[in-house]
N, C-alpha and C. Protein backbone atom coordinates (compact mmCIF):
# COMPACT_ATOMS: atom_id res chain seq x y z
N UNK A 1 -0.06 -11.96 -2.96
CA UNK A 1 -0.98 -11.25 -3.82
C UNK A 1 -2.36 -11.21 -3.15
N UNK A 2 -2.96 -10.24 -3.37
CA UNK A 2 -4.53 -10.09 -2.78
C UNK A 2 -5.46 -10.90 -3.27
N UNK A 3 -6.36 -11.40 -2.81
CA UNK A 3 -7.10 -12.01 -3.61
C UNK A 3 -7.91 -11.79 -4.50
N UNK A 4 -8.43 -10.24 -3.98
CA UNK A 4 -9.28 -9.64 -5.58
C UNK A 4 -7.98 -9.98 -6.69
N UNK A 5 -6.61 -9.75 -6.16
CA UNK A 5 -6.11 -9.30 -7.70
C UNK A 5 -5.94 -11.03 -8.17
N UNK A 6 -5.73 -11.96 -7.26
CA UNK A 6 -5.88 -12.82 -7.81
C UNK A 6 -7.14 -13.86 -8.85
N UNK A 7 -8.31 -13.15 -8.26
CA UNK A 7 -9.55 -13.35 -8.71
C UNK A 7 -9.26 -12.57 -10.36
N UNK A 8 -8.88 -11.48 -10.05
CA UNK A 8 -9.18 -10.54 -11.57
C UNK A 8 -8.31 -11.12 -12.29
N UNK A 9 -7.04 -11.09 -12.27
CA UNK A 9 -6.23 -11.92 -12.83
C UNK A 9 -7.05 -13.01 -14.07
N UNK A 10 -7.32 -14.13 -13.09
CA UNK A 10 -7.92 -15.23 -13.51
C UNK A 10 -9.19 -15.30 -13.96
N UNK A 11 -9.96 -14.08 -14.40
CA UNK A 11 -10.74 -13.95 -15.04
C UNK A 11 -10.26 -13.00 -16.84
N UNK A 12 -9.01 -12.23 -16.37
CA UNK A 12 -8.58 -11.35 -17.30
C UNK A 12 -7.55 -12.54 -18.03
N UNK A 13 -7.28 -13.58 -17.58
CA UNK A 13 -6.16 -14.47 -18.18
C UNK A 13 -6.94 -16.02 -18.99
N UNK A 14 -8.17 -15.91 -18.38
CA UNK A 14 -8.92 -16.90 -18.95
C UNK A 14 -9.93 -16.57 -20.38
N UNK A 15 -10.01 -16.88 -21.06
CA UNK A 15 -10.92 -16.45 -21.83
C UNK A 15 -12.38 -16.96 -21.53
N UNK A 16 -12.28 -18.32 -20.91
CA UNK A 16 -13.55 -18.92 -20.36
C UNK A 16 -13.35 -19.39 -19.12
N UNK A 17 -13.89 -19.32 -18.05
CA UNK A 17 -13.71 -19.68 -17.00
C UNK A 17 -14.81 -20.29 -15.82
N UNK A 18 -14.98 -21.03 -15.21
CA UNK A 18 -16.41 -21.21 -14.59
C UNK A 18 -15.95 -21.32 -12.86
N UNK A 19 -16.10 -20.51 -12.23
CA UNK A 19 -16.03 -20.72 -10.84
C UNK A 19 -17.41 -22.16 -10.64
N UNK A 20 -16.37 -22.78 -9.66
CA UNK A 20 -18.15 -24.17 -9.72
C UNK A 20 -17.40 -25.03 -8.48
N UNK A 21 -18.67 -26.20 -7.96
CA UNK A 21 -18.62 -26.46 -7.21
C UNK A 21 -17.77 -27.85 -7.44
N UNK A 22 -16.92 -28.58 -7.06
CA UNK A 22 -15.89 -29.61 -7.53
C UNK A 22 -14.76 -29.17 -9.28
N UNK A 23 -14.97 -30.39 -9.91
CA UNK A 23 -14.15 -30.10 -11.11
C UNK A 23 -15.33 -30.71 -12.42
N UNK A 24 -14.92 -30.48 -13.26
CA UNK A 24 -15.79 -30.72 -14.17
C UNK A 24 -16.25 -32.28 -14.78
N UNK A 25 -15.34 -32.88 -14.31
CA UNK A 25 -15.02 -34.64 -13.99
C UNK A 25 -15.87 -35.12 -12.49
N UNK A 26 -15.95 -33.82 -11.99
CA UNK A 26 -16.43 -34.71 -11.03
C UNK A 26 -17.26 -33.66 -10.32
N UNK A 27 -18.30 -32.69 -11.04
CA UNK A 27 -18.94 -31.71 -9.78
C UNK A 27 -19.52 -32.10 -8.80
N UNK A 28 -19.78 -31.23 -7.55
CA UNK A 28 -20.05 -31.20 -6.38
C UNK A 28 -21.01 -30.81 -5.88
N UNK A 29 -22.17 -30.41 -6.74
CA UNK A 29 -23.54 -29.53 -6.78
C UNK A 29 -24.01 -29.91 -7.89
N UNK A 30 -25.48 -30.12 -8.27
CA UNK A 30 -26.50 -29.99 -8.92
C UNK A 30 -26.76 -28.99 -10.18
N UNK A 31 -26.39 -28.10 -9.70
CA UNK A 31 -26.09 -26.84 -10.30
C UNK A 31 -24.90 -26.53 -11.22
N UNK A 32 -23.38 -27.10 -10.38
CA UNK A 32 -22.59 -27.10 -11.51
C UNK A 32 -22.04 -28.14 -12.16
N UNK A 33 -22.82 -29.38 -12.00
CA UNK A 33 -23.21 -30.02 -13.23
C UNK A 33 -23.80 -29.73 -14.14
N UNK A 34 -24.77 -29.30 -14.50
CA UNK A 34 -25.80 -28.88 -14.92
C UNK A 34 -25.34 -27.83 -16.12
N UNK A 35 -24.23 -26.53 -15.75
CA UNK A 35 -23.85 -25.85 -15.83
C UNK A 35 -21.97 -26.54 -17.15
N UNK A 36 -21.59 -27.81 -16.45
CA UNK A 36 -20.49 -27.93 -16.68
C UNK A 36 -20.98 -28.90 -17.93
N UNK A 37 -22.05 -29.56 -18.30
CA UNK A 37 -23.11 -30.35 -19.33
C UNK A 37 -23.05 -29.02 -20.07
N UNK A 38 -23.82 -28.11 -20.06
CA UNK A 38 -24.03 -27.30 -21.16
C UNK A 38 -22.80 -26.70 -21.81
N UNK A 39 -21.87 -26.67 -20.72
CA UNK A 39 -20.21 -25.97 -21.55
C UNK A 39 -20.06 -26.57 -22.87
N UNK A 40 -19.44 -28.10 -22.26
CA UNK A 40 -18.94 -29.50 -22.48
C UNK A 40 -19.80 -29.66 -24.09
N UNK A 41 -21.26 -29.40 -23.75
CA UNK A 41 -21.40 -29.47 -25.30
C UNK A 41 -21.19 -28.34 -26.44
N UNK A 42 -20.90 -27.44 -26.08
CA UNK A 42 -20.74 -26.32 -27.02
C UNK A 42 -19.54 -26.50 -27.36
N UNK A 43 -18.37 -27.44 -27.17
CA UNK A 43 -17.56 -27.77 -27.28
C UNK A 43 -16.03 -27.06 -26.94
N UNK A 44 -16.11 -26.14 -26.48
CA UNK A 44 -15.02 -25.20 -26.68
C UNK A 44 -14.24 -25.52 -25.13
N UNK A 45 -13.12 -25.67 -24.80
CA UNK A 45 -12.37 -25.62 -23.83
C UNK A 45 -12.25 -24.53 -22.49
N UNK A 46 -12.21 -25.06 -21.62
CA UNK A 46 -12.53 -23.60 -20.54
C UNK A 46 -11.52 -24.13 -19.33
N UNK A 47 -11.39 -22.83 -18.80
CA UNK A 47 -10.63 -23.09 -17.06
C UNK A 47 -11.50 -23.07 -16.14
N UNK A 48 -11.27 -23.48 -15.01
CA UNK A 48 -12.36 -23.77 -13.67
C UNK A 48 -11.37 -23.38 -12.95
N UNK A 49 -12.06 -23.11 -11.49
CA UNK A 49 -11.43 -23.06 -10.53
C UNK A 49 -12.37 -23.75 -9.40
N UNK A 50 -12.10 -24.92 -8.91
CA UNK A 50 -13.19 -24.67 -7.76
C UNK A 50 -13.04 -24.75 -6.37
N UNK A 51 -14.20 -24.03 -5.84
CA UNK A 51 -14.29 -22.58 -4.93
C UNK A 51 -14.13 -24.02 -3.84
N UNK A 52 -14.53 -25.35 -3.82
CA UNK A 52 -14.50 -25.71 -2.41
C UNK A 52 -13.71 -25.81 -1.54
N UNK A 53 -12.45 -26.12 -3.15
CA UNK A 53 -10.56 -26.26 -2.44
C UNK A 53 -9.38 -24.69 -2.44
N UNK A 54 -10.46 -23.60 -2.60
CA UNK A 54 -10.28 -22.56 -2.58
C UNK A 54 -11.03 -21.43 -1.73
N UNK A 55 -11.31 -21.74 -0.09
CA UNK A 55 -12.32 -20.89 0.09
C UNK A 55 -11.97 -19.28 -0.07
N UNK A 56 -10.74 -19.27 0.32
CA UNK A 56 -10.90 -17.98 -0.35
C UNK A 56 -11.97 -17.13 -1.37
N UNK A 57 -10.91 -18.15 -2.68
CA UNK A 57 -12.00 -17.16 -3.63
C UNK A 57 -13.75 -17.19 -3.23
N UNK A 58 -13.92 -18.62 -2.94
CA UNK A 58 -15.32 -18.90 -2.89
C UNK A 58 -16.14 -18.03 -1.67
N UNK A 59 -15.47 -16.87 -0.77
CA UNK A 59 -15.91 -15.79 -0.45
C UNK A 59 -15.64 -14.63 -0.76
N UNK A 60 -14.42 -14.37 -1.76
CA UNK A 60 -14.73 -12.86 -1.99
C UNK A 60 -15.13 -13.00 -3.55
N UNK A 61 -15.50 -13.94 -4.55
CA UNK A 61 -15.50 -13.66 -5.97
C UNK A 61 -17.44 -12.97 -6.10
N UNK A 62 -18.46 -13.73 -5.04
CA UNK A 62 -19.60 -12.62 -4.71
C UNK A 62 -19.30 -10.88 -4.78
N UNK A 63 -18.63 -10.71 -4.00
CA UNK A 63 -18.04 -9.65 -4.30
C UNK A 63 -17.42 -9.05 -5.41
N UNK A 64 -15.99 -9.47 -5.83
CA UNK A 64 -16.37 -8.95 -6.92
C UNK A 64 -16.98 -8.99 -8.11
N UNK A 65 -17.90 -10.31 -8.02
CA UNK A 65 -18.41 -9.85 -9.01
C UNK A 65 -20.25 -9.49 -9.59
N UNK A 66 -20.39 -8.89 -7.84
CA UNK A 66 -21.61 -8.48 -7.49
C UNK A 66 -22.98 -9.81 -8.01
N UNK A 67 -22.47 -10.94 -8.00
CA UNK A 67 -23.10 -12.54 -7.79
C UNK A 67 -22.73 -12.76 -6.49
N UNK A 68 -24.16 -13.24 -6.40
CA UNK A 68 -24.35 -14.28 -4.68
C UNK A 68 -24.02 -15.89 -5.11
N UNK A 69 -23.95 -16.23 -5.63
CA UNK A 69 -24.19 -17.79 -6.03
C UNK A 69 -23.08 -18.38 -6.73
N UNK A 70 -22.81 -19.60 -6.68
CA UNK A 70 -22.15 -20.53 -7.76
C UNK A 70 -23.17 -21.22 -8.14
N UNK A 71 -22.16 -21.97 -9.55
CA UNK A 71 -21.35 -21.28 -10.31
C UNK A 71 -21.48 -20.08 -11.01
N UNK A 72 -20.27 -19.89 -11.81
CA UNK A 72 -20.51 -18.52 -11.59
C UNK A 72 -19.27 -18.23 -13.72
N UNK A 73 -19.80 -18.20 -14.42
CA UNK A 73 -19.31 -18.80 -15.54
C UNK A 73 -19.12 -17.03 -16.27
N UNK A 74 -17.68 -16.93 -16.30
CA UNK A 74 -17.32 -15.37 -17.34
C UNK A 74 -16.20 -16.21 -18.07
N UNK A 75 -16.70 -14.99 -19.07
CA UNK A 75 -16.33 -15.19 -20.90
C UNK A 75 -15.63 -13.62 -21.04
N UNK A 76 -14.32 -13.97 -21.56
CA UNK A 76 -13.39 -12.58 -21.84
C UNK A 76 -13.85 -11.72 -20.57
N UNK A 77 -13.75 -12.14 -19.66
CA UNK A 77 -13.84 -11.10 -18.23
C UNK A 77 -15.11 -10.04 -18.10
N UNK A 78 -15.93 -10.97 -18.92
CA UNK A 78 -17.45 -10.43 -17.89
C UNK A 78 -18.16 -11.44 -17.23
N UNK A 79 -18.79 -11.21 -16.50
CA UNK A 79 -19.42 -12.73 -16.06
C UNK A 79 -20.94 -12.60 -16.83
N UNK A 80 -20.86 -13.55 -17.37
CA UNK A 80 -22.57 -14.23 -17.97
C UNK A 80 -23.54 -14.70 -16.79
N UNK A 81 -23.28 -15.29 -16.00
CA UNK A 81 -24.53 -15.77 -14.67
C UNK A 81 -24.25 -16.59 -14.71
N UNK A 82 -25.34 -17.17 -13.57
CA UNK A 82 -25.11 -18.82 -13.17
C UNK A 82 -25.82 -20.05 -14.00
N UNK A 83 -26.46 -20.94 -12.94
CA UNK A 83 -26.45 -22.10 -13.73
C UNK A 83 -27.47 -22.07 -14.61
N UNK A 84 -28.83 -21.35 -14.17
CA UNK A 84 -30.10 -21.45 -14.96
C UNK A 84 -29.76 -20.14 -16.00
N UNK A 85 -29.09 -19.11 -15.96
CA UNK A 85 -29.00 -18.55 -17.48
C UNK A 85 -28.08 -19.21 -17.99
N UNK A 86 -26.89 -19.71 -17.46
CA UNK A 86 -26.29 -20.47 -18.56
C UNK A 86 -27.14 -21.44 -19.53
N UNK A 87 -28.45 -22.30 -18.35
CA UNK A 87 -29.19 -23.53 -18.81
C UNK A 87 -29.88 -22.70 -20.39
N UNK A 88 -30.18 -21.71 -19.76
CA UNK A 88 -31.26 -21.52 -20.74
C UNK A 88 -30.54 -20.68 -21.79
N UNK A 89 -29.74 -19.86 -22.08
CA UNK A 89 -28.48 -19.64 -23.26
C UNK A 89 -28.34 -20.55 -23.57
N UNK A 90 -28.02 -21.78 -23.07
CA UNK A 90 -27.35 -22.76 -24.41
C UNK A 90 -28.47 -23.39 -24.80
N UNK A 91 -30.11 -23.88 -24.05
CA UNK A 91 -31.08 -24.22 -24.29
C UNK A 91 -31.57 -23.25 -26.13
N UNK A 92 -31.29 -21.76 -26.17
CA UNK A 92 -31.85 -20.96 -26.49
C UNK A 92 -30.62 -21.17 -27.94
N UNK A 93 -29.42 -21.55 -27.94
CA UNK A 93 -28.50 -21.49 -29.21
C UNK A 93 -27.65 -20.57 -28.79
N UNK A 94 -27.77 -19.65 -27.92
CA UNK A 94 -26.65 -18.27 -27.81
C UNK A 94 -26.23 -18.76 -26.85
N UNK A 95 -25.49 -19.44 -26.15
CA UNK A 95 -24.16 -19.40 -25.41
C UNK A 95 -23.17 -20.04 -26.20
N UNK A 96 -22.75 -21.23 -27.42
CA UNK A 96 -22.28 -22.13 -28.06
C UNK A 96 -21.73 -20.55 -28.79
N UNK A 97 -21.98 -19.75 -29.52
CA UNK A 97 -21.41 -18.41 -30.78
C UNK A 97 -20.74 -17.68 -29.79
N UNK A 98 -21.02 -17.65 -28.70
CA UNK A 98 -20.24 -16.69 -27.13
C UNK A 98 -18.80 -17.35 -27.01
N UNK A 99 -19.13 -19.05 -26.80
CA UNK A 99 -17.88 -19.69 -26.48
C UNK A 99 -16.87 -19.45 -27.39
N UNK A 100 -17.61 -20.11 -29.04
CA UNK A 100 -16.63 -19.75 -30.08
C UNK A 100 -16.12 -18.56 -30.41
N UNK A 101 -16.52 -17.70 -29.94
CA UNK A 101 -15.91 -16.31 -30.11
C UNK A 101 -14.64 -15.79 -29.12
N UNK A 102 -14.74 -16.43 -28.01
CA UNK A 102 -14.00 -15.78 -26.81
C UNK A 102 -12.84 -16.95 -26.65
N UNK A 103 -12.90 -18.42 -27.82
CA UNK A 103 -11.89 -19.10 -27.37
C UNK A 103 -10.47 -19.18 -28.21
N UNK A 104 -9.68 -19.58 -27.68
CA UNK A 104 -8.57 -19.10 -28.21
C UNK A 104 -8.57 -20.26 -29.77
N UNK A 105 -7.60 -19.48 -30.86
CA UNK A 105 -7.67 -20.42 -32.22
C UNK A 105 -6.58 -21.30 -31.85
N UNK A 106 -6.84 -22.58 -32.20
CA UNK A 106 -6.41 -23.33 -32.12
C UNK A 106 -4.98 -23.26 -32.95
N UNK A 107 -4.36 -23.58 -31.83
CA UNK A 107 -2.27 -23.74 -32.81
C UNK A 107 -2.21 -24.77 -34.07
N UNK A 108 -1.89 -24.06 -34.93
CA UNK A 108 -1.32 -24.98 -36.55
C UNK A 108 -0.47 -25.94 -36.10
């Protein structure tokens, strides 16, 4: 499979997703800590992928998704930005009503 389609894929199959630097147990950057803190409290569950044990993606997902930077955090397959708009969305109350909206309901 190509890797765009594998990139799109995994943005169209995730409802939350954060391209970032290590795992969320254990990031690898400043940034997606920072980034993986503000998720973590809004509480809602998400997929990662990260780009260090993947270089692949971690050179073509700039591309598609016209971002230079990690992390790199999309919700229902748009991307929201990186670490300082994420900081400041959840700083601000609007990223936490984003999460709950885009995550899946929980099984009875």
């Amino acid at each position: 499979m190509d890797i765009m389609e594998t990139i799109r894929e995994q943005v169209e199959n995730n409802a939350i997703i954060l391209y970032m630097k290590g795992s969320p147990n254990q990031p690898q950057c400043g940034f997606s800590a920072r980034t993986v803190q503000a998720l973590m409290e809004c509480g809602q569950r998400f997929a990662y992928v990260d780009i260090l044990s993947n270089p692949e993606i971690r050179a073509n997902l700039p591309a598609y998704g016209n971002w230079p930077t990690f992390p790199q955090l999309w919700i229902k397959g748009e991307l929201i930005g990186g670490c300082d708009i994420i900081a400041d969305m959840h700083q601000k109350g609007e990223l936490k009503p984003i999460m709950d909206e885009a995550a899946p309901a929980p099984e009875a």
